[in-house]
Protein backbone atom coordinates (compact mmCIF):
# COMPACT_ATOMS: atom_id res chain seq x y z
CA UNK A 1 2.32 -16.61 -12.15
CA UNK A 2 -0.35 -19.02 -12.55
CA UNK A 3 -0.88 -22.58 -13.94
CA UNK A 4 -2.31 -23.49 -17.30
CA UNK A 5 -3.08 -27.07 -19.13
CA UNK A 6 -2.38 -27.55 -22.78
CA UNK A 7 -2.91 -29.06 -25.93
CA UNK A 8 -0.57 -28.75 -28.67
CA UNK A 9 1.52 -30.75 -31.70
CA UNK A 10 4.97 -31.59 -31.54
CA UNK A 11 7.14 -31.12 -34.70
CA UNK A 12 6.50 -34.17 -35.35
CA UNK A 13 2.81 -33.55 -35.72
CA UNK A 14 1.97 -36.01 -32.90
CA UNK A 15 -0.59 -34.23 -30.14
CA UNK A 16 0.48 -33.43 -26.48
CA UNK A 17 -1.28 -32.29 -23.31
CA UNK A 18 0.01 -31.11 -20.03
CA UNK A 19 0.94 -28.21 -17.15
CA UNK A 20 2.73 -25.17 -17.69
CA UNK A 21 3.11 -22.50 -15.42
CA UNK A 22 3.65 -18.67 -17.05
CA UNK A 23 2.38 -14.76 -15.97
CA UNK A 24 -0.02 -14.98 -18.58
CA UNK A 25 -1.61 -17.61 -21.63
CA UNK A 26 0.55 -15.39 -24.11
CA UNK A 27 3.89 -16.15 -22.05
CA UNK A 28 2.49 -20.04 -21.77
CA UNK A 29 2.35 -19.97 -25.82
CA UNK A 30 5.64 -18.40 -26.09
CA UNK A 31 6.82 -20.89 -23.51
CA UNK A 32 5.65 -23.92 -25.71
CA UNK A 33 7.09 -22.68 -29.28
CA UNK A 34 10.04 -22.63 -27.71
CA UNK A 35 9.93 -25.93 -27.07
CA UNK A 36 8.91 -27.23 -30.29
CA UNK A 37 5.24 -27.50 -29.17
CA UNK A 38 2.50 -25.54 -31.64
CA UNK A 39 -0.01 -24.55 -28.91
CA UNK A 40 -3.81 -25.47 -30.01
CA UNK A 41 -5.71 -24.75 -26.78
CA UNK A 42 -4.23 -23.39 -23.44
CA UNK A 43 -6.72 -22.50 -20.22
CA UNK A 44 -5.91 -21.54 -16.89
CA UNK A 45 -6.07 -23.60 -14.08
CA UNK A 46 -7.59 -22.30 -10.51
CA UNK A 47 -5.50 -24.28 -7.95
CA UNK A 48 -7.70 -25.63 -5.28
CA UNK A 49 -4.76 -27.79 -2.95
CA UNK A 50 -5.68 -26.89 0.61
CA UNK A 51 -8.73 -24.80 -0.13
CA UNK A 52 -10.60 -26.89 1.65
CA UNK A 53 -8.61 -27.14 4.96
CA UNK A 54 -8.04 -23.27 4.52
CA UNK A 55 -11.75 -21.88 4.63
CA UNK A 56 -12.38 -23.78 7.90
CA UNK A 57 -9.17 -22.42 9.32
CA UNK A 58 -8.95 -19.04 8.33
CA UNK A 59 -11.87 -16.45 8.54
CA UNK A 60 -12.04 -12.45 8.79
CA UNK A 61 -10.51 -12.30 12.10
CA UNK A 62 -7.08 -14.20 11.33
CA UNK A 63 -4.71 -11.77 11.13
CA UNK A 64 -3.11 -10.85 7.32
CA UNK A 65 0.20 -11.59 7.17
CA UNK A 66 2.50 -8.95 8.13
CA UNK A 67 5.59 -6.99 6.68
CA UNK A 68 7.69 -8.50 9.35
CA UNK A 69 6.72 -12.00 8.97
CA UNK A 70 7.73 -11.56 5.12
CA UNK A 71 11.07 -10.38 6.43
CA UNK A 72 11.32 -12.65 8.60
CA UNK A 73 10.93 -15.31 6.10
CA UNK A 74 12.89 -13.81 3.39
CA UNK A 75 15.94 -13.54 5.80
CA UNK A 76 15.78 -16.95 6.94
CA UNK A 77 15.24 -18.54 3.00
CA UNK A 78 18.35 -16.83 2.28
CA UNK A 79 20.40 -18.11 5.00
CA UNK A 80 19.01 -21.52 4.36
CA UNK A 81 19.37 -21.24 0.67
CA UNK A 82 23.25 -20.03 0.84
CA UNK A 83 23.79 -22.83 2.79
CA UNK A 84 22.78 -25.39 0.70
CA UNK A 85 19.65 -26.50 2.17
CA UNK A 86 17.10 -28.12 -0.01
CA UNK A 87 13.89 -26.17 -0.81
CA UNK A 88 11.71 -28.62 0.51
CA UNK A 89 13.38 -29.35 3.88
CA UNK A 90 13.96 -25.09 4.29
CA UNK A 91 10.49 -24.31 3.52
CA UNK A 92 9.41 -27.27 6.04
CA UNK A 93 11.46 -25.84 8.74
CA UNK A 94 9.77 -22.26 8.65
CA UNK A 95 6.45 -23.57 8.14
CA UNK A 96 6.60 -23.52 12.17
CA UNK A 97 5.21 -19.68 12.85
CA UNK A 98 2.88 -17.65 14.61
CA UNK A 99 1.08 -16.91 11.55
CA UNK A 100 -1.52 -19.01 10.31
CA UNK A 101 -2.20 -17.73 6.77
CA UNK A 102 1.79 -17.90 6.34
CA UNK A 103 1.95 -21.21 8.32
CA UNK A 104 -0.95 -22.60 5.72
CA UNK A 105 0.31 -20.85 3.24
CA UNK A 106 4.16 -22.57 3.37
CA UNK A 107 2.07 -25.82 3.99
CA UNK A 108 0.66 -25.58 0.60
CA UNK A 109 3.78 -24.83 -0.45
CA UNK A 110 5.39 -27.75 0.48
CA UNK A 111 2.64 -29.77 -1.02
CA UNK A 112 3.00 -28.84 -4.30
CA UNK A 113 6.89 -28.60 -4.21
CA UNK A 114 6.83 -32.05 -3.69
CA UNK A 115 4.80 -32.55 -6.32
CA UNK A 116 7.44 -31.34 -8.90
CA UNK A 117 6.03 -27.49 -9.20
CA UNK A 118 9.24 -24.93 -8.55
CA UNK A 119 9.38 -22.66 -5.69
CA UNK A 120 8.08 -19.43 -7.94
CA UNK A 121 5.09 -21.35 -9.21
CA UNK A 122 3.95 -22.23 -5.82
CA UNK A 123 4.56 -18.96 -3.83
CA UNK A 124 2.53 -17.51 -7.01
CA UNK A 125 -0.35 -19.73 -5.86
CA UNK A 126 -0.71 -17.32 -3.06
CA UNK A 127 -0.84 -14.01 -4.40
CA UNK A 128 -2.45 -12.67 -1.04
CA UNK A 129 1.00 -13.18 0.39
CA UNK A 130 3.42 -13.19 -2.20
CA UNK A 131 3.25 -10.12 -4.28
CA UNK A 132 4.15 -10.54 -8.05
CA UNK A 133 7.22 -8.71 -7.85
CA UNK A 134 8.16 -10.83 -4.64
CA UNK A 135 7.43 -13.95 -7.41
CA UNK A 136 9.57 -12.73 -10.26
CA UNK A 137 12.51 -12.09 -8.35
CA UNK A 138 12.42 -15.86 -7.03
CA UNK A 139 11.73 -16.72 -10.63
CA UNK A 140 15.00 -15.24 -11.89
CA UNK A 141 17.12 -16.49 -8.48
CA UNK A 142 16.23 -20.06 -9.90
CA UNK A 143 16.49 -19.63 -13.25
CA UNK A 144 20.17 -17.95 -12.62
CA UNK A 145 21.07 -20.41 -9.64
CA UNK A 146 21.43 -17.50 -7.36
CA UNK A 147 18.09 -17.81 -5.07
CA UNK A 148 20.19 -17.14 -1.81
CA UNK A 149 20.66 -13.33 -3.46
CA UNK A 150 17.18 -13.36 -4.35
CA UNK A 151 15.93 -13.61 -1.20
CA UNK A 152 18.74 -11.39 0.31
CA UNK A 153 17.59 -8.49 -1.91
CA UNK A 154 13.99 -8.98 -1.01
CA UNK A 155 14.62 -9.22 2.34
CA UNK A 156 16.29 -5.68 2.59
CA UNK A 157 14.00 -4.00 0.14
CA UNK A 158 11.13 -5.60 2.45
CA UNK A 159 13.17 -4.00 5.61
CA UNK A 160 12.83 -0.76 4.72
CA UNK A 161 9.90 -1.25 3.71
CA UNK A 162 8.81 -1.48 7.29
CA UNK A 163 11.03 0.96 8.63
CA UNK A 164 9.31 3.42 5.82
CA UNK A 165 5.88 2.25 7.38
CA UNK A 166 7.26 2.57 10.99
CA UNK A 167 8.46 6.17 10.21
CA UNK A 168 5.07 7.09 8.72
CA UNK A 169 3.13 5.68 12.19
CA UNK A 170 5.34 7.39 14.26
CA UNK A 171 4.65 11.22 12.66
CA UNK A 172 1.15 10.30 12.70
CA UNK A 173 0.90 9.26 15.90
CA UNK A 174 0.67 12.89 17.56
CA UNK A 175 -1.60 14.46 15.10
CA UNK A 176 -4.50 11.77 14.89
CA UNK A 177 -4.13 11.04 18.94
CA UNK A 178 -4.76 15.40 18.72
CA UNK A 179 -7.52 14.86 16.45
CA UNK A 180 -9.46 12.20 18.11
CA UNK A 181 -9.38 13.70 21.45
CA UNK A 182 -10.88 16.87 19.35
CA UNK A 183 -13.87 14.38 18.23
CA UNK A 184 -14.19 13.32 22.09
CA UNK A 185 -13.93 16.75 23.57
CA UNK A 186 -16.76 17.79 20.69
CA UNK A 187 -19.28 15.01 21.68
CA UNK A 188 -18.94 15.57 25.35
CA UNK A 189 -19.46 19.45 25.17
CA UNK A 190 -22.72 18.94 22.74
CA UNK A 191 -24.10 16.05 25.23
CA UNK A 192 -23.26 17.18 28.47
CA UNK A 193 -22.09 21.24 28.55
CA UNK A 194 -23.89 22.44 26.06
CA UNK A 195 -27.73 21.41 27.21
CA UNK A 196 -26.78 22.61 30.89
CA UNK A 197 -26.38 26.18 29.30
CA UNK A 198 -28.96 25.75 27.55
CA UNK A 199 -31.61 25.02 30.10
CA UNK A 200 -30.03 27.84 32.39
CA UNK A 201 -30.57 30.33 29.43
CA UNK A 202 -34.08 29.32 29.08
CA UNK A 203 -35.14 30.01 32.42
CA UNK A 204 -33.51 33.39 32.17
CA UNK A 205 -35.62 34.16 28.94
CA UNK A 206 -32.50 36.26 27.32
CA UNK A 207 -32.06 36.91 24.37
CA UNK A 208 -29.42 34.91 23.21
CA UNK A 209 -26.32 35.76 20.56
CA UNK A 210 -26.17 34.34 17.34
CA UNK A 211 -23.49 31.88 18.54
CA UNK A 212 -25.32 30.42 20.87
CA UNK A 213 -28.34 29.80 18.80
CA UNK A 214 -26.10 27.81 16.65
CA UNK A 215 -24.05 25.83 19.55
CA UNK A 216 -27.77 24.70 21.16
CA UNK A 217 -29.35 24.53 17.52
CA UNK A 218 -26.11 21.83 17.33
CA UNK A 219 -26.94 20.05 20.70
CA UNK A 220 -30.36 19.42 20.04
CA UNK A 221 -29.64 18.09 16.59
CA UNK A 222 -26.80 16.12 17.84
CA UNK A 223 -29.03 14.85 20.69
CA UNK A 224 -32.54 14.24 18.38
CA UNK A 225 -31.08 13.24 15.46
CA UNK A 226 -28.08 11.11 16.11
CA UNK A 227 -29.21 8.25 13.95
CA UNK A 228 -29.48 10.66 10.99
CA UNK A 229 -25.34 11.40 11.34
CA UNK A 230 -24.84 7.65 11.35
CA UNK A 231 -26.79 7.55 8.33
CA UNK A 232 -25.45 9.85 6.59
CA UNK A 233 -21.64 8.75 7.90
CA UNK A 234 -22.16 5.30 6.50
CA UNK A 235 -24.12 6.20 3.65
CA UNK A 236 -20.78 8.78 2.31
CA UNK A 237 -18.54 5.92 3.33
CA UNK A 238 -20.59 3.19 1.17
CA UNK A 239 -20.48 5.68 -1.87
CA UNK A 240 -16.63 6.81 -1.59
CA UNK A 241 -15.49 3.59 -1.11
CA UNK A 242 -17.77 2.22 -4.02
CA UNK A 243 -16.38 5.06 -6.39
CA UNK A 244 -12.69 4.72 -4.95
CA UNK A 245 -13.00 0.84 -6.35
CA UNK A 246 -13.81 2.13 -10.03
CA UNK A 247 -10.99 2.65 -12.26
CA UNK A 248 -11.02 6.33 -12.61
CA UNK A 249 -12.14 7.08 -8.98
CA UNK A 250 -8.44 5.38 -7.59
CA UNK A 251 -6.92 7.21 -10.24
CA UNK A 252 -7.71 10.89 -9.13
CA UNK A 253 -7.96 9.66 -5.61
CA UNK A 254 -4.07 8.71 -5.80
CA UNK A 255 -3.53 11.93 -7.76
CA UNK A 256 -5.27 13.53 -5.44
CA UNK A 257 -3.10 12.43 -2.43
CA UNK A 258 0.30 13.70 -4.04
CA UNK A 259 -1.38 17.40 -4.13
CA UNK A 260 -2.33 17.33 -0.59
CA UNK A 261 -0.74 20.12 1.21
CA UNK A 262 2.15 19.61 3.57
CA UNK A 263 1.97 15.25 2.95
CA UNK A 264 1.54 15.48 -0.60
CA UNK A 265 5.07 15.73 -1.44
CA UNK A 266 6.50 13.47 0.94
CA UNK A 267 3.64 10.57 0.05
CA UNK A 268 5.16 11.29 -3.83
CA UNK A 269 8.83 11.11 -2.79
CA UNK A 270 8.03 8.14 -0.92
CA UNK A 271 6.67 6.32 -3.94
CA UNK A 272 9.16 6.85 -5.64
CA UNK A 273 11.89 5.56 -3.46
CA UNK A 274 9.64 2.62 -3.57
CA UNK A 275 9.91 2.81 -7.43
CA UNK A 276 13.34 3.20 -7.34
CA UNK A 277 14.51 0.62 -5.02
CA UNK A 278 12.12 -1.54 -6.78
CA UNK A 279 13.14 -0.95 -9.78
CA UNK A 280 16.78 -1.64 -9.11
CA UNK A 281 16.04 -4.98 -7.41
CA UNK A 282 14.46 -6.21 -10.46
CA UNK A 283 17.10 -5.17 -12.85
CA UNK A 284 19.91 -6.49 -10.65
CA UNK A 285 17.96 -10.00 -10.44
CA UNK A 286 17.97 -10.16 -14.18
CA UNK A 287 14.54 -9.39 -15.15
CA UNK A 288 14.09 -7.89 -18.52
CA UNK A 289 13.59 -3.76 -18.31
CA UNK A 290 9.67 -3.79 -19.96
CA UNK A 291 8.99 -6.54 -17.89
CA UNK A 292 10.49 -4.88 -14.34
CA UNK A 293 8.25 -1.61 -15.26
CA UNK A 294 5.61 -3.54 -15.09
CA UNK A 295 6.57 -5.08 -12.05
CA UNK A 296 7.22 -1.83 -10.61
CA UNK A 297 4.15 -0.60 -11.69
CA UNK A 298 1.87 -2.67 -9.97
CA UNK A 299 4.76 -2.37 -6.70
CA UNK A 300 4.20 1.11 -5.80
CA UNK A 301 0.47 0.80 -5.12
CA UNK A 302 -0.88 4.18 -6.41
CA UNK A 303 -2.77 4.03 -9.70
CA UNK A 304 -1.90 7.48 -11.16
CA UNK A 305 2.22 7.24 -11.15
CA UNK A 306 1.09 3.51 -11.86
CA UNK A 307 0.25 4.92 -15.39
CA UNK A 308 3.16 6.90 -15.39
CA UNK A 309 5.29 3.88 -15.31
CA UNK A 310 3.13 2.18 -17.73
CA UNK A 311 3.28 4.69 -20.23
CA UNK A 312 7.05 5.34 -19.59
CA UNK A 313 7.14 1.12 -20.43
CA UNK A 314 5.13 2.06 -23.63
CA UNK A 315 7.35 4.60 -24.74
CA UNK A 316 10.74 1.92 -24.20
CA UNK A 317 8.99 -0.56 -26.30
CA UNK A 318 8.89 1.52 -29.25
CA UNK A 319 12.44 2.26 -28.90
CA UNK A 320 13.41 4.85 -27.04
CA UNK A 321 15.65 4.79 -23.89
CA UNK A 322 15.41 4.90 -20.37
CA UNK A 323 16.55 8.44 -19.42
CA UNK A 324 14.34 9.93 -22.34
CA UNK A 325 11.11 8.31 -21.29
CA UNK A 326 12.25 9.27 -17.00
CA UNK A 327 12.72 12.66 -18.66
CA UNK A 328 9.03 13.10 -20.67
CA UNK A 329 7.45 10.98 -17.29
CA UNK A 330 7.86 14.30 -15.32
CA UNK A 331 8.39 12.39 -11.94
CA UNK A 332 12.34 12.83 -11.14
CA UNK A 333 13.74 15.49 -10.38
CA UNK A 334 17.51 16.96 -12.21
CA UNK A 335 19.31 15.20 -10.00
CA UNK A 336 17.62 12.16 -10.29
CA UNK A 337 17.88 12.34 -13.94
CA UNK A 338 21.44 13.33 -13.62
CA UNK A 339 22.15 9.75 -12.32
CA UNK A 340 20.01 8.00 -14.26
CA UNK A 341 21.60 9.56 -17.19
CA UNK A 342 25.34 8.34 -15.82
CA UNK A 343 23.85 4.67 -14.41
CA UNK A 344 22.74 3.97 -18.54
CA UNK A 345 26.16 5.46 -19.79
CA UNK A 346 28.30 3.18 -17.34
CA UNK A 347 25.41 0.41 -17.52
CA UNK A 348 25.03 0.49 -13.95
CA UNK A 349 21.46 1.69 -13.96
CA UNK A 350 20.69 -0.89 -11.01
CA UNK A 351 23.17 0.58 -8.62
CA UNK A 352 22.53 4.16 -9.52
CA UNK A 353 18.90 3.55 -9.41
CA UNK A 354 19.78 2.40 -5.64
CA UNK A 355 21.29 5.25 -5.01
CA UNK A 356 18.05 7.44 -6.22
CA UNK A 357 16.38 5.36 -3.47
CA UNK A 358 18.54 6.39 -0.81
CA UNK A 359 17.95 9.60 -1.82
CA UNK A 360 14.40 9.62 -2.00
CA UNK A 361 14.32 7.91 1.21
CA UNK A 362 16.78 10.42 3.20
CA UNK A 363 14.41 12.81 2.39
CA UNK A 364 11.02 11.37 3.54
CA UNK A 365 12.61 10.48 6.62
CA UNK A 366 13.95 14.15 7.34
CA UNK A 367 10.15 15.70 6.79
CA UNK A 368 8.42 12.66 8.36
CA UNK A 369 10.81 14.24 11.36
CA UNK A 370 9.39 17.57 11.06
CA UNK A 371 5.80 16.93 10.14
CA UNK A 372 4.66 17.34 13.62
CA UNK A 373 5.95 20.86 13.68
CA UNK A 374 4.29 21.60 10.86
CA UNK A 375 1.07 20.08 11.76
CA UNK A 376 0.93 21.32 14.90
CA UNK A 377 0.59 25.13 14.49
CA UNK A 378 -3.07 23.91 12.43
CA UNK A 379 -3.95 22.19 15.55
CA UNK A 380 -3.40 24.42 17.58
CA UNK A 381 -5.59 26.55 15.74
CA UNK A 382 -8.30 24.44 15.46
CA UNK A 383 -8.44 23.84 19.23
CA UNK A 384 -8.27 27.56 19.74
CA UNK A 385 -11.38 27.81 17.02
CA UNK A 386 -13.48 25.54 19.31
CA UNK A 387 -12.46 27.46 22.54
CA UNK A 388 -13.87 30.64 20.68
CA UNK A 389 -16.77 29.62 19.73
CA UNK A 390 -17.41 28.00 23.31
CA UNK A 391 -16.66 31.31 24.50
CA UNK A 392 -18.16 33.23 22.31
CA UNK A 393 -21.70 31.11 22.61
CA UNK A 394 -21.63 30.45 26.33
CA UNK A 395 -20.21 33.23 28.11
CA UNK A 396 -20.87 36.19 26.31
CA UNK A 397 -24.90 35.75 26.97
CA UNK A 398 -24.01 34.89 30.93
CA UNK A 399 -21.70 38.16 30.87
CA UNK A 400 -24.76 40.06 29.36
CA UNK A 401 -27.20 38.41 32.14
CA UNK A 402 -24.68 39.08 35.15
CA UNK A 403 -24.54 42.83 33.83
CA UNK A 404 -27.98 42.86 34.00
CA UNK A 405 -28.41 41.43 37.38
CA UNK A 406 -25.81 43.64 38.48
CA UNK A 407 -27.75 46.82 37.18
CA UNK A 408 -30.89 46.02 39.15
C-alpha cells in the first residue's frame, strides 16, 4: 500500500486536492469515484519520515529483521489489541526491542499514526518488514473491527513459518557440515599430502599411474594457479546471480528447484502448504478471492508456481470457479482437490484450505525427518570416491616401487 496526492472535482464541479492511500493509482481512482470525487491527476508519493535518522543508523551490518521478531510482535499486537489498547500507545510500548530496523521501523510508525495515517498505511511504508500480505490482512482487521484476529492469524501462520524454517536447518545441518569438511579435507590433501608424494616420486624417477599424474597435475594447479579458481569462482557467481535477477532466469531457476532429486518434492509440497495456509488466512480475513491470489502469489516466494497462481487468478476472473482452475493448475494432488471441491460446496473453502495446509505440512516434516538417511548413502559414496582415488594415485605407485626394491 502506498500513498498518493490528488486532484479531482467534486459533484459539484468544485476542484479538490489531497492524500489517499491505495495498492495501486487504479485502486486510488476507484477509491475517489466512490466518493463522489472525478479523479484528474493522481501521483505517488515516496515517504521520506525518518529517512534521514535511518541511513545514519542502519547500514549493511544491522541485522534484518527476523521471523521471530515478527512473531513476536504479531503476538503481542494481538494481545494488546483484544484488550482494548489504543494503537498508538500498543505500538509505543513494543517499540522497546532488540531490533533496530523494527525498533526504527515502529518509531516511524508511531509518527505517522499520530499524524492521522491508519495502522495498514503505515506498516505499508515499510515493505522491507511488512510483507504485503502481512499489510492486507491488517487492512481488512480494521476495516471489519476485528484487528485482534488479524494479528492472531498472522501470528500463527508466521509460527510455523519458523518452525517450517527450523525443520529445514535442522535436516541440513548434517549434510552441509559433511560437505564442508569434504572441501577442507580436499584442500589439505592437494596442499600438504599430495606435494610430499610427489617430491618422493620424483626422486624415485618411476613411472607413475595415470592417477597420479592427475592428483599432482591437481596439486600443482591448485598450488600455481589459485588466483585463477578465485577468478573463475567469482566470475560464475557474478554471472548466475546476474541471470537469476532477470525475469526468466528466477523462473526456470524456481522450476528448476522443484525437479531436484530427493528435495525437489518436498521444496514443492512445502510451497504449497505455504500457499495453502496463506491462502486461507486471507479468505478468512475477508479479502476478496482475485485479490488473495495475488496476495498469495507474491507469498510463496518462487516465481514459477507464482505464475501458476497468477494464471489460476486469470482464469477466476473470467468466470470460472475455484476447484476448476486448482484442477487445470496441475499443482494439488486428488486429495487436495477432493477438499477443495467439498470446502466450495459447504463454503468453507478457508477452513478446508487449512486443512490442505496441515496436510502439506505433515508431510514435509515426515521427509525433512528422513532426508538425512537418504542423503547419507550419496555421501558416503562420495567420501569413499576420494579415498579411491587417494589410493589409487598414491599407493599403488609406492606398492610398485617397494616391489621393486624388494626384487633387487
Amino acid at each position: 500500500m502506498a500513498s498518493f496526492a490528488y486532484k479531482g472535482r467534486e459533484s459539484g464541479g468544485s476542484l479538490v486536492d489531497g492524500m489517499i492511500d491505495a495498492n495501486d493509482a487504479m485502486t486510488a481512482a476507484k477509491m475517489l469515484m466512490a466518493r463522489n470525487i472525478v479523479p484528474i491527476d493522481i501521483q505517488v508519493l515516496a515517504s521520506k519520515a525518518g529517512t534521514q535518522k535511518k541511513s545514519s543508523e542502519i547500514n549493511f551490518l544491522t541485522p534484518q529483521v527476523s521471523i521471530d521478531d515478527l512473531v513476536v510482535f504479531s503476538r503481542q499486537m494481538y494481545s494488546l489489541a483484544k484488550a482494548g489498547i489504543p494503537i498508538i500507545r500498543a505500538v509505543a510500548g513494543l517499540s522497546n526491542t532488540n531490533s533496530k530496523r523494527m525498533r526504527l521501523a515502529l518509531t516511524d510508525i508511531i509518527e505517522q499514526l499520530e499524524r492521522g495515517r491508519n495502522l495498514s498505511s503505515a506498516l505499508a511504508q515499510h515493505p522491507k518488514i511488512f510483507n504485503q500480505l502481512f499489510v492486507s490482512v491488517v487492512h481488512v482487521g480494521e476495516n471489519t473491527g476485528h484487528l485482534d484476529d488479524a494479528f492472531k492469524q498472522l501470528a500463527e501462520y508466521l509460527q510455523r513459518e519458523q518452525e517450517t524454517r527450523k525443520q529445514i536447518k535442522a535436516a541440513t545441518r548434517y549434510p552441509m557440515f559433511v560437505v564442508i569438511a569434504l572441501v577442507i579435507a580436499l584442500i589439505v590433501m592437494n596442499i600438504f599430502v599430495i606435494p610430499v608424494f610427489a617430491g618422493m616420486f620424483e626422486k624415485f624417477d618411476a613411472e607413475l599411474p595415470a592417477m597420479t599424474l592427475f592428483l599432482i597435475g591437481m596439486s600443482n594447479f591448485f598450488m600455481t594457479k589459485w588466483w585463477v579458481m578465485i577468478i573463475v569462482i567469482i566470475v560464475c557467481i557474478f554471472i548466475t546471480s546476474r541471470y537469476l535477477d532477470t525475469k526468466q532466469g528466477r523462473y526456470k531457476w524456481d522450476k528448476l528447484k522443484l525437479e531436484v532429486p530427493l528435495v525437489g518434492s518436498i521444496i514443492e509440497r512445502s510451497l504449497l502448504g505455504r500457499f495453502a495456509r496463506s491462502f486461507a488466512m486471507m479468505l478468512k480475513s475477508g479479502v476478496p478471492l482475485t485479490t488473495a491470489l495475488n496476495l498469495v502469489a507474491d507469498a510463496v516466494s518462487n516465481s514459477y508456481m507464482s505464475k501458476a497462481i497468477i494464471d489460476m487468478r486469470q482464469r477466476i476472473e473470467k468466470g470460472e470457479n475455484l476447484s476448476r482452475v486448482a484442477m487445470a493448475s496441475g499443482l494439488f494432488t486428488p486429495l487436495v482437490m477432493q477438499m477443495i471441491n467439498v470446502g466450495e460446496e459447504t463454503g468453507r473453502v478457508d477452513e478446508l484450505l487449512k486443512e490442505v495446509a496441515e496436510f502439506y505440512e505433515r508431510e514435509v516434516e515426515y521427509d525433512l525427518k528422513g532426508l538425512t538417511s537418504k542423503i547419507e548413502p550419496i555421501l558416503i559414496s562420495i567420501v569413499a570416491g576420494m579415498v579411491l582415488i587417494l589410493a589409487l594415485g598414491i599407493f599403488t605407485p609406492m606398492w610398485d616401487m617397494m616391489s621393486v626394491v624388494q626384487g633387487k
